[in-house]
Protein backbone atom coordinates (compact mmCIF):
# COMPACT_ATOMS: atom_id res chain seq x y z
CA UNK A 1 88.60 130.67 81.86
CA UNK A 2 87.93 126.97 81.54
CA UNK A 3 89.85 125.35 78.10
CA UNK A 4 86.82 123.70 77.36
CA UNK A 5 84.12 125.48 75.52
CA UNK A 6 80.59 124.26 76.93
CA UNK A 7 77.21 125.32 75.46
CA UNK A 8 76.51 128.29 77.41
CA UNK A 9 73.12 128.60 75.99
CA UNK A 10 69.76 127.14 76.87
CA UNK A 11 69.28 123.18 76.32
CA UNK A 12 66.09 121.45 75.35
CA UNK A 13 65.09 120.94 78.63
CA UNK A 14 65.58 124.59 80.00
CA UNK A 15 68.87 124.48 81.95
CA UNK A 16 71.95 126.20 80.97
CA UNK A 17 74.16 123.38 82.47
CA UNK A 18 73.07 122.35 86.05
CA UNK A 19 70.85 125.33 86.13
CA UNK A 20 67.42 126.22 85.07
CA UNK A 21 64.55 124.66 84.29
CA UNK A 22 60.60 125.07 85.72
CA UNK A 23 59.72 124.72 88.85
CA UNK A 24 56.40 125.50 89.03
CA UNK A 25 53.46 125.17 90.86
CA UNK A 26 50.46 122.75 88.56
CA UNK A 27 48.45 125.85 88.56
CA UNK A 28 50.52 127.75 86.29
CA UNK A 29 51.81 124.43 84.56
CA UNK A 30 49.36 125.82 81.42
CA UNK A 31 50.57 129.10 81.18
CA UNK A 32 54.55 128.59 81.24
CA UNK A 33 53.35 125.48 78.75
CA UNK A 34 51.59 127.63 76.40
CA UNK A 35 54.76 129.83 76.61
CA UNK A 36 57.32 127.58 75.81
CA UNK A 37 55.17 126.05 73.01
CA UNK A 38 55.28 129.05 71.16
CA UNK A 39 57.56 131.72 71.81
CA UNK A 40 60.09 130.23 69.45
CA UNK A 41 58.08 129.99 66.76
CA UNK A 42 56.07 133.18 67.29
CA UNK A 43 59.90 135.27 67.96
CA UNK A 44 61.03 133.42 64.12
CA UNK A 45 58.04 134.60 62.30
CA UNK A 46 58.89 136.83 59.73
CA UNK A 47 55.94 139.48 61.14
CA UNK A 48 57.25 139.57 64.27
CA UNK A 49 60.64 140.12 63.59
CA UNK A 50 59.71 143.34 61.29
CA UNK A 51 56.87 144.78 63.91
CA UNK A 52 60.10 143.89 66.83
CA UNK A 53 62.86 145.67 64.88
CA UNK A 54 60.50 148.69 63.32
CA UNK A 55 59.73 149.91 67.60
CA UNK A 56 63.02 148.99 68.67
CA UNK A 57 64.59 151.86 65.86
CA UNK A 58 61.43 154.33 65.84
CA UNK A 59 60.01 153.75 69.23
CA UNK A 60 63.14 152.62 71.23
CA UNK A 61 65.71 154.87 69.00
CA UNK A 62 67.77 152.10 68.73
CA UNK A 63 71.06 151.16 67.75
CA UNK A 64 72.08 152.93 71.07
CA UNK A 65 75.46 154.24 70.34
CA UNK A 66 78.71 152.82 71.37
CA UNK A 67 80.82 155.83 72.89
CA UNK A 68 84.33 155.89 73.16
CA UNK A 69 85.24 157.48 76.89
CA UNK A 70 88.29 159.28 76.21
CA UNK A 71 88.49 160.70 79.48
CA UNK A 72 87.65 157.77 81.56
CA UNK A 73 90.12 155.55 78.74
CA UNK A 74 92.69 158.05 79.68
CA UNK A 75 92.39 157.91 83.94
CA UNK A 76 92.14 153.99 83.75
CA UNK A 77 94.93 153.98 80.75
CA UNK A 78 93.09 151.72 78.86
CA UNK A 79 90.43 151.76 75.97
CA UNK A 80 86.86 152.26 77.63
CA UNK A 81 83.54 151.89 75.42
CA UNK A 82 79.88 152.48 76.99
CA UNK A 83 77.54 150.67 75.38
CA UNK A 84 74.75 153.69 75.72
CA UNK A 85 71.87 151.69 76.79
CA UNK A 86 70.61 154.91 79.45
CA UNK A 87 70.04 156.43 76.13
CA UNK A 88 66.93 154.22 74.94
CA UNK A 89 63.14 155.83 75.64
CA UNK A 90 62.45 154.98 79.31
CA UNK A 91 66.26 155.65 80.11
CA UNK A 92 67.20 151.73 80.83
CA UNK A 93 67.70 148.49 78.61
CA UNK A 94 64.39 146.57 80.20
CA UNK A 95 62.33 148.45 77.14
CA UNK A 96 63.92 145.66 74.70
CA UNK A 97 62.48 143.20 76.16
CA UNK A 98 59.25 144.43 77.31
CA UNK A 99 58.72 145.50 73.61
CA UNK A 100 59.31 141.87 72.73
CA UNK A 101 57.14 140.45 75.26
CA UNK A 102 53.96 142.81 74.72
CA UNK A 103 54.17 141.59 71.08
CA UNK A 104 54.30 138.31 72.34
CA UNK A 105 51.27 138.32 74.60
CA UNK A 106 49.21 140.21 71.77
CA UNK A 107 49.94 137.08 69.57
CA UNK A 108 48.78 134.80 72.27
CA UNK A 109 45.84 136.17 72.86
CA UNK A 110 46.35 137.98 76.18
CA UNK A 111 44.84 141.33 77.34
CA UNK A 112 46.02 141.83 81.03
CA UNK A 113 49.54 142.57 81.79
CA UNK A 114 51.45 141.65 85.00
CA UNK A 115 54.83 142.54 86.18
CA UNK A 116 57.49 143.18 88.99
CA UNK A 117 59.96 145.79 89.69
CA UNK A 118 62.93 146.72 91.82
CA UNK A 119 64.46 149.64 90.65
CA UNK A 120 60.79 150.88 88.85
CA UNK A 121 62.57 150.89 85.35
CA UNK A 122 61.26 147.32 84.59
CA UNK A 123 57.58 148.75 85.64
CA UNK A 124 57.99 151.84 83.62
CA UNK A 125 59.21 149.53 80.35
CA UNK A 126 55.70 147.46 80.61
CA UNK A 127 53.96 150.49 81.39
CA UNK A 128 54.97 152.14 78.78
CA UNK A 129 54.33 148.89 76.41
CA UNK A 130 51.03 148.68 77.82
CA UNK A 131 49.75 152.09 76.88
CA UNK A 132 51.46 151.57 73.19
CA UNK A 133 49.33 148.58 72.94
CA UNK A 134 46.00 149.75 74.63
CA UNK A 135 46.65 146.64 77.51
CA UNK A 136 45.73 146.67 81.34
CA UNK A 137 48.84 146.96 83.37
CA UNK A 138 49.24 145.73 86.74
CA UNK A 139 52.83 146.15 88.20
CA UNK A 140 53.82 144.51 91.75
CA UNK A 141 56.72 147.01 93.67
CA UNK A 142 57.96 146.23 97.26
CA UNK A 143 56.86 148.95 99.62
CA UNK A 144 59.86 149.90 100.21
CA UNK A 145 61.33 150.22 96.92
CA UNK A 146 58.60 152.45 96.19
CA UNK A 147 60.14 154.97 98.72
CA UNK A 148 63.25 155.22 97.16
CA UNK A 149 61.96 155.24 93.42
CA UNK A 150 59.23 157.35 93.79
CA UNK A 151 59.77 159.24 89.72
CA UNK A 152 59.43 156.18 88.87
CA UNK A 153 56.07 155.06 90.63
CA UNK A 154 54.50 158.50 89.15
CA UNK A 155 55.70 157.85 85.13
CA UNK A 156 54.16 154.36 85.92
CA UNK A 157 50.94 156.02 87.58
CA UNK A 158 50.74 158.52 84.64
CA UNK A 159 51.19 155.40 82.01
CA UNK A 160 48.21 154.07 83.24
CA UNK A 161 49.16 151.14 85.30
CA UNK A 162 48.11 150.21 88.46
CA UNK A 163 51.07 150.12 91.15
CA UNK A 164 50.46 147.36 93.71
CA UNK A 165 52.60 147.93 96.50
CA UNK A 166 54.32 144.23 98.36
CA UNK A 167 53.94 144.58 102.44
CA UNK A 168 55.70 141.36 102.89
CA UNK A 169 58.92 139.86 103.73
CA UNK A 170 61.66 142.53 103.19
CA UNK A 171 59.32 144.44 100.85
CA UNK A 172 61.49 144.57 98.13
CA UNK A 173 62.17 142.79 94.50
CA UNK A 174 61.91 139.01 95.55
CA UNK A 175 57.90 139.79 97.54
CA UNK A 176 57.09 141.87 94.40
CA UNK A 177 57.87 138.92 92.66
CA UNK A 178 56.02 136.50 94.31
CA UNK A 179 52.87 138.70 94.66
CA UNK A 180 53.01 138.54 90.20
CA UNK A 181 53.43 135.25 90.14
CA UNK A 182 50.25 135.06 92.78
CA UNK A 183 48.36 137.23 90.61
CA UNK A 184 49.56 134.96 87.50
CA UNK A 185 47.91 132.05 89.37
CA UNK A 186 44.98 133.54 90.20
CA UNK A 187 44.14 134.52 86.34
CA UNK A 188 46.03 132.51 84.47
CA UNK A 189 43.58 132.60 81.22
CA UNK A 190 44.31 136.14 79.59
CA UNK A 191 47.17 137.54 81.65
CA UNK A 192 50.86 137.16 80.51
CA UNK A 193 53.39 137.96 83.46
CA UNK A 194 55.90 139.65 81.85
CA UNK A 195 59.43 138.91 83.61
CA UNK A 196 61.97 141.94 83.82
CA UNK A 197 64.85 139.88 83.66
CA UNK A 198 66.23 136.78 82.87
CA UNK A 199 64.96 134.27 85.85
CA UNK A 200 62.46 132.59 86.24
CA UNK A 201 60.98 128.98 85.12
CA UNK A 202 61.76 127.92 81.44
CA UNK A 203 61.48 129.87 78.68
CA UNK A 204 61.64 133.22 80.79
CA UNK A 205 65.44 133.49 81.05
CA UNK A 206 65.93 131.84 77.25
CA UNK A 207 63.39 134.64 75.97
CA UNK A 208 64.67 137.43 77.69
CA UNK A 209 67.91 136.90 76.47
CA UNK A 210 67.11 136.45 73.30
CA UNK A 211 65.22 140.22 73.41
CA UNK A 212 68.21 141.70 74.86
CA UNK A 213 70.85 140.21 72.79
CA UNK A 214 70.54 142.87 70.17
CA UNK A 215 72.66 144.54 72.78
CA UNK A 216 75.46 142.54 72.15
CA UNK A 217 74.77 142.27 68.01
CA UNK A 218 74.83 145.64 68.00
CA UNK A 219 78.15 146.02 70.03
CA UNK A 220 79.79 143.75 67.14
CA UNK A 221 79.44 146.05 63.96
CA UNK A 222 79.67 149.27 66.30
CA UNK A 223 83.47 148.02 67.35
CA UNK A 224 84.16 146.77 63.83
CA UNK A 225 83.25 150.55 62.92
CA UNK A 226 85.57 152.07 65.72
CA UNK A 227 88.77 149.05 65.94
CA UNK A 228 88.30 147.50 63.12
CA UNK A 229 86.68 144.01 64.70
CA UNK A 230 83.83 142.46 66.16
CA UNK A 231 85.47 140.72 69.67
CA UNK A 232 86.19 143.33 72.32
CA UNK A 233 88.63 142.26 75.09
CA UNK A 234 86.27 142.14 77.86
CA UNK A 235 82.28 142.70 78.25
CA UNK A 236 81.28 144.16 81.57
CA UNK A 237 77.73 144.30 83.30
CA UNK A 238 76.40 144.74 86.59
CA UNK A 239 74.06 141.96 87.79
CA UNK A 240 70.62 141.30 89.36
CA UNK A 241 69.01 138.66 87.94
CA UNK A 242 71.06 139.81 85.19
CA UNK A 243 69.30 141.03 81.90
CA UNK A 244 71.20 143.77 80.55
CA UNK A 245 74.27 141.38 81.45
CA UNK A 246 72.67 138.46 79.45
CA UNK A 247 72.23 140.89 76.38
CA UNK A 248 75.52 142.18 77.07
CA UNK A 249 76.71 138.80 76.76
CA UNK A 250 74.87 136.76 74.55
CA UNK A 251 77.05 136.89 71.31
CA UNK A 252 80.32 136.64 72.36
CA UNK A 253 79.87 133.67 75.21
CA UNK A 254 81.55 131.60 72.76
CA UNK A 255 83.89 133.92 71.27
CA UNK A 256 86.99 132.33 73.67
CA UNK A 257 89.22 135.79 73.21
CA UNK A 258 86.19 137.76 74.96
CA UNK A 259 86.72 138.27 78.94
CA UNK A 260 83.19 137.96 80.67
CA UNK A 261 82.72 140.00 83.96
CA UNK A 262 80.00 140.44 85.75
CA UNK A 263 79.53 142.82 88.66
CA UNK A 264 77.98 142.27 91.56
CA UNK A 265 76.45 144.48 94.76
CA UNK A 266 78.48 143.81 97.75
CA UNK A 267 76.55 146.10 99.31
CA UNK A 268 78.20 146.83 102.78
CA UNK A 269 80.70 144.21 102.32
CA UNK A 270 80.45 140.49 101.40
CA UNK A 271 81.06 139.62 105.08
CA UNK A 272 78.95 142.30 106.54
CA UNK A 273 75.11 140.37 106.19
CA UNK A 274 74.24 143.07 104.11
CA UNK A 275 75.39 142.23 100.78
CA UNK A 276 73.59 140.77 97.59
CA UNK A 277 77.35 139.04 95.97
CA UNK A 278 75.37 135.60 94.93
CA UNK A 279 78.30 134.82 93.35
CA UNK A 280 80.13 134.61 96.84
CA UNK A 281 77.39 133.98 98.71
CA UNK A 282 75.15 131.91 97.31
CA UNK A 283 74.65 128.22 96.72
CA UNK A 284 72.55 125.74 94.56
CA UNK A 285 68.58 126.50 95.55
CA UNK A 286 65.34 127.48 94.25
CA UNK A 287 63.93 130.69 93.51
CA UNK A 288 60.97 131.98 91.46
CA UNK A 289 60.71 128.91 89.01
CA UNK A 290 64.00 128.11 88.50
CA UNK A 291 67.23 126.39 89.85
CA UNK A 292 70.23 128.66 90.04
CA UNK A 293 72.76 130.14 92.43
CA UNK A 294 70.68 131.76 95.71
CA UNK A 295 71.79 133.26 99.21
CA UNK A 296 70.15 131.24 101.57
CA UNK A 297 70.61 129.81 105.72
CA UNK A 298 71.96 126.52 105.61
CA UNK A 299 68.20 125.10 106.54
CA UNK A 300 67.53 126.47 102.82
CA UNK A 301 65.58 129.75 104.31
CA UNK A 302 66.00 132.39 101.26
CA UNK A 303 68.30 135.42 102.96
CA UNK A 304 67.55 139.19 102.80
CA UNK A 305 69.76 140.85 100.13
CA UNK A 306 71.25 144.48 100.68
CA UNK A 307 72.25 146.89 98.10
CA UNK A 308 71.92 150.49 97.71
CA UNK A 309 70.50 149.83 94.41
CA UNK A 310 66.90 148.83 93.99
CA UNK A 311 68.20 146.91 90.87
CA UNK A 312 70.38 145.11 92.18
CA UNK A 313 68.87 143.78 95.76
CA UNK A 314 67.70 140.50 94.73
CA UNK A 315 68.90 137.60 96.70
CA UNK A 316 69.75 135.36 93.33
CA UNK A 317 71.27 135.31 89.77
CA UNK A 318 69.88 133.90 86.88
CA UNK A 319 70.65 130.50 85.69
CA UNK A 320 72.54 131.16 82.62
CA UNK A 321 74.90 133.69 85.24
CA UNK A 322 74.72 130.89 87.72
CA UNK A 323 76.05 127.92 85.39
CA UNK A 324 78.86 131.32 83.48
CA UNK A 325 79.94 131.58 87.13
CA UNK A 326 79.87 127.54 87.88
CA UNK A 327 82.00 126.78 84.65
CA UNK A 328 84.13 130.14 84.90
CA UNK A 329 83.35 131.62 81.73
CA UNK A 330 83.00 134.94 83.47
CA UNK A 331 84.67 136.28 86.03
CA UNK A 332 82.53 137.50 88.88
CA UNK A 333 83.60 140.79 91.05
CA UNK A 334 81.59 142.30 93.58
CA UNK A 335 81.43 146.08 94.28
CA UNK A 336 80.21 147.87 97.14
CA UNK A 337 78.06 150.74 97.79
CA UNK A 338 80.58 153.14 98.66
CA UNK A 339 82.79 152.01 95.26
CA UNK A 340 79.70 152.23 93.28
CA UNK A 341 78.36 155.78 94.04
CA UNK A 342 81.95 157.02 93.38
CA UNK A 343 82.52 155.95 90.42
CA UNK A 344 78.89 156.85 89.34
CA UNK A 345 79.83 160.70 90.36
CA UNK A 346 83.32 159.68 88.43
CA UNK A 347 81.50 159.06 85.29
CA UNK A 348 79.58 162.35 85.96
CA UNK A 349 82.83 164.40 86.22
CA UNK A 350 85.08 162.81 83.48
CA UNK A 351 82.49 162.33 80.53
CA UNK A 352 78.93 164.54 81.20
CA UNK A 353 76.99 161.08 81.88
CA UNK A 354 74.82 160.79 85.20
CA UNK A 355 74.49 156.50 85.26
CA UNK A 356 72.08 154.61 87.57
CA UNK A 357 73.81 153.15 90.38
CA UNK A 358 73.35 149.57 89.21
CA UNK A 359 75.70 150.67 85.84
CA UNK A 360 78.03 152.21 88.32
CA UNK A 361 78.48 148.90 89.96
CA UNK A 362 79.83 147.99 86.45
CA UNK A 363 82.02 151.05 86.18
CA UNK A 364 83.88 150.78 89.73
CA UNK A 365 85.68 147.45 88.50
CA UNK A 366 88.59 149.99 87.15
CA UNK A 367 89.49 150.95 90.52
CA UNK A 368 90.10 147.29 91.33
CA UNK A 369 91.20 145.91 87.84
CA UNK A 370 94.18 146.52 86.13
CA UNK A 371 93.71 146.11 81.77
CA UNK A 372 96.44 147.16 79.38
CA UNK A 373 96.62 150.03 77.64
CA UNK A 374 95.22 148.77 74.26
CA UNK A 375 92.74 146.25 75.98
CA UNK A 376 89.29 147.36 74.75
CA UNK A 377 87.15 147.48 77.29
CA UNK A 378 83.21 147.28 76.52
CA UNK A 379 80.79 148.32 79.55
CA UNK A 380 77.02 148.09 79.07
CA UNK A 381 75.82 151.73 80.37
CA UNK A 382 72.42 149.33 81.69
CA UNK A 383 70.36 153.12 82.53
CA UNK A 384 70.25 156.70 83.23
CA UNK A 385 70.78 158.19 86.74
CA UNK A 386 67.65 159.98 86.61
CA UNK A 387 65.54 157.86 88.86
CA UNK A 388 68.70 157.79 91.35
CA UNK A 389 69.20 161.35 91.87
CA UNK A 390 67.56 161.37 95.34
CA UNK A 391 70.15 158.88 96.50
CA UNK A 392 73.48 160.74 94.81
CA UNK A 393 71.89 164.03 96.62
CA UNK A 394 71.82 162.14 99.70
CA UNK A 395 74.32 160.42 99.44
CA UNK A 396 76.93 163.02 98.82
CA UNK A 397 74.93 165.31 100.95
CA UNK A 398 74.73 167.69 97.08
């Protein structure tokens, strides 16, 4: 924990300390311009805020609740609260801020949708936006990711969009993502590419936090309601590029009596070459429009990330994660595939919840981390297990 408090939010330039900014080829210069113009002023406007708020409670069924594990608070001796973000329509947290960004492209003026997916929940969120609003929905997958998430390729298929499968590199997150941004370049006049999480060149990360900080606002009057204040102990998230974690986050990064951990995949191991711990891993670099923390050959050759989870295989961290990691603000643990599916099928057995194994990454720290009995302990539940349940059968040969 450093002593100093920085500004762990978004400058006017774009970084979040060292990190950030856009790094973009002059081709989409207009776009990410016309972005960062507006989406400020267009997220503060009065309209917006009531249209935002009146899907996230009647569309999303938001507040999600905050639920008080007794069983799981009792094994770990220790007070354990699951922000229930599996609950919200489409089972994950990405709907908050595709919700946010549909309105935003509507009030710029754009009719074709574009987006990327690992895990398929992202794809399913703009999907789903996309037949609210009556938009064309084009949504880039890695091949291979499409194998293991196939319920979710058919809800996106039966949403309307159009699934485009990526046949390059290791055919997962990072070549869906540059196929979008391909696309994006290619029609950059009336497409918005809606980001699933918070990377990418200035204002992506900045916006998308902003959509899923009501994660965090909520969290504050829900503990208030159950211990009588705002500031839990700790906040705990499992990472990708690291949405749900930056929502999970966002209001109590200067709150200096909240613990910050974030949760990595270590997939086999950090040492084994088939990990995706950035954290560990990684060093300063490029990715996708923005500089953060990236795993990478020392000639600066971007390197294949592992993880059992779909959500979680992506070779960097967002910038705001990168410069929270940098400073120490949050502590940084990595979990690997065989902790993660056990405490998944922990969660199962002690409290009736079946989590996606990027949440169970989250949940697994409590085999590893000792907190005190009245430590309160707040872990964002980031989706439901639904989409996973091929690879729990498998994996646990159920």
């Amino acid at each position: 924990m450093t002593k100093n408090m920085e500004n762990y939010n978004v400058n006017e330039k774009g970084y979040y300390g060292e990190f950030g900014g856009a790094y973009i080829p002059e081709m989409l210069y207009p776009n990410v311009e016309e972005l960062r113009q507006n989406y400020l002023k267009v997220m503060a406007e009065p309209e917006f805020q009531k249209e935002f708020n009146q899907l996230l409670k009647d569309y999303v069924g938001r507040p999600s609740p905050l639920y008080f594990a007794k069983r799981l608070s009792e094994k770990y001796n220790t007070k354990v609260y699951l922000k229930r973000e599996d609950l919200n329509h489409t089972g994950a947290h990405k709907i908050n801020n595709t919700i946010g960004q549909i309105l935003m492209a509507k009030r710029l003026g754009k009719r074709r949708i574009i987006a990327e997916t690992g895990a398929g929940q992202h794809g399913v969120a703009t999907a789903t936006v996309c037949a609210l609003m009556g938009l064309e929905c084009i949504v880039y997958m890695g091949e291979i990711d499409i194998a293991r998430q196939a319920p979710n390729v058919a809800r996106m298929k039966m949403l309307g969009a159009t699934v485009i499968p990526a046949l390059s590199g290791s055919r997962t997150l990072k070549d869906a993502t540059n196929e979008a941004i391909r696309d994006w370049i290619n029609n950059p006049v009336n497409t918005h590419y809606i980001i699933g999480s918070a990377i990418g060149p200035h204002p992506y990360p900045d916006m998308v936090t902003k959509f899923q900080s009501v994660i965090s606002e909520e969290i504050k009057w829900q503990l208030k309601e159950h211990e009588g204040r705002e500031n839990p102990d700790y906040v705990v998230a499992c990472i990708g590029g690291g949405s749900n974690a930056a929502g999970t986050y966002y209001h109590f990064l200067h709150e200096k009596d909240v613990n910050i951990i974030a949760v990595e995949a270590a997939g086999l191991g950090v040492d084994s070459g088939e990990s995706a711990a950035t954290s560990v891993l990684g060093k300063e670099g490029i990715i996708h429009g923005c500089k953060t923390l990236l795993m990478q050959t020392s000639d600066g050759q971007i390197t294949e990330p592992y993880s059992i989870s779909a959500g979680l295989d992506y070779p960097g961290v967002g910038p705001m994660h990168a410069h929270l990691c940098k400073t120490e603000r949050a502590e940084f643990m990595a979990i690997t595939d065989d902790d993660a599916m056990k405490a998944g099928l922990k969660l199962c057995e002690l409290e009736g919840i079946i989590p996606a194994i990027e949440s169970s990454h989250a949940l697994a720290i409590f085999e590893q981390k000792t907190f005190k009995p009245d430590d309160v302990v707040v872990v964002s539940l980031s989706g439901r297990g639904d989409k996973d349940l091929e690879n729990y059968i498998e994996y646990f040969k159920i």
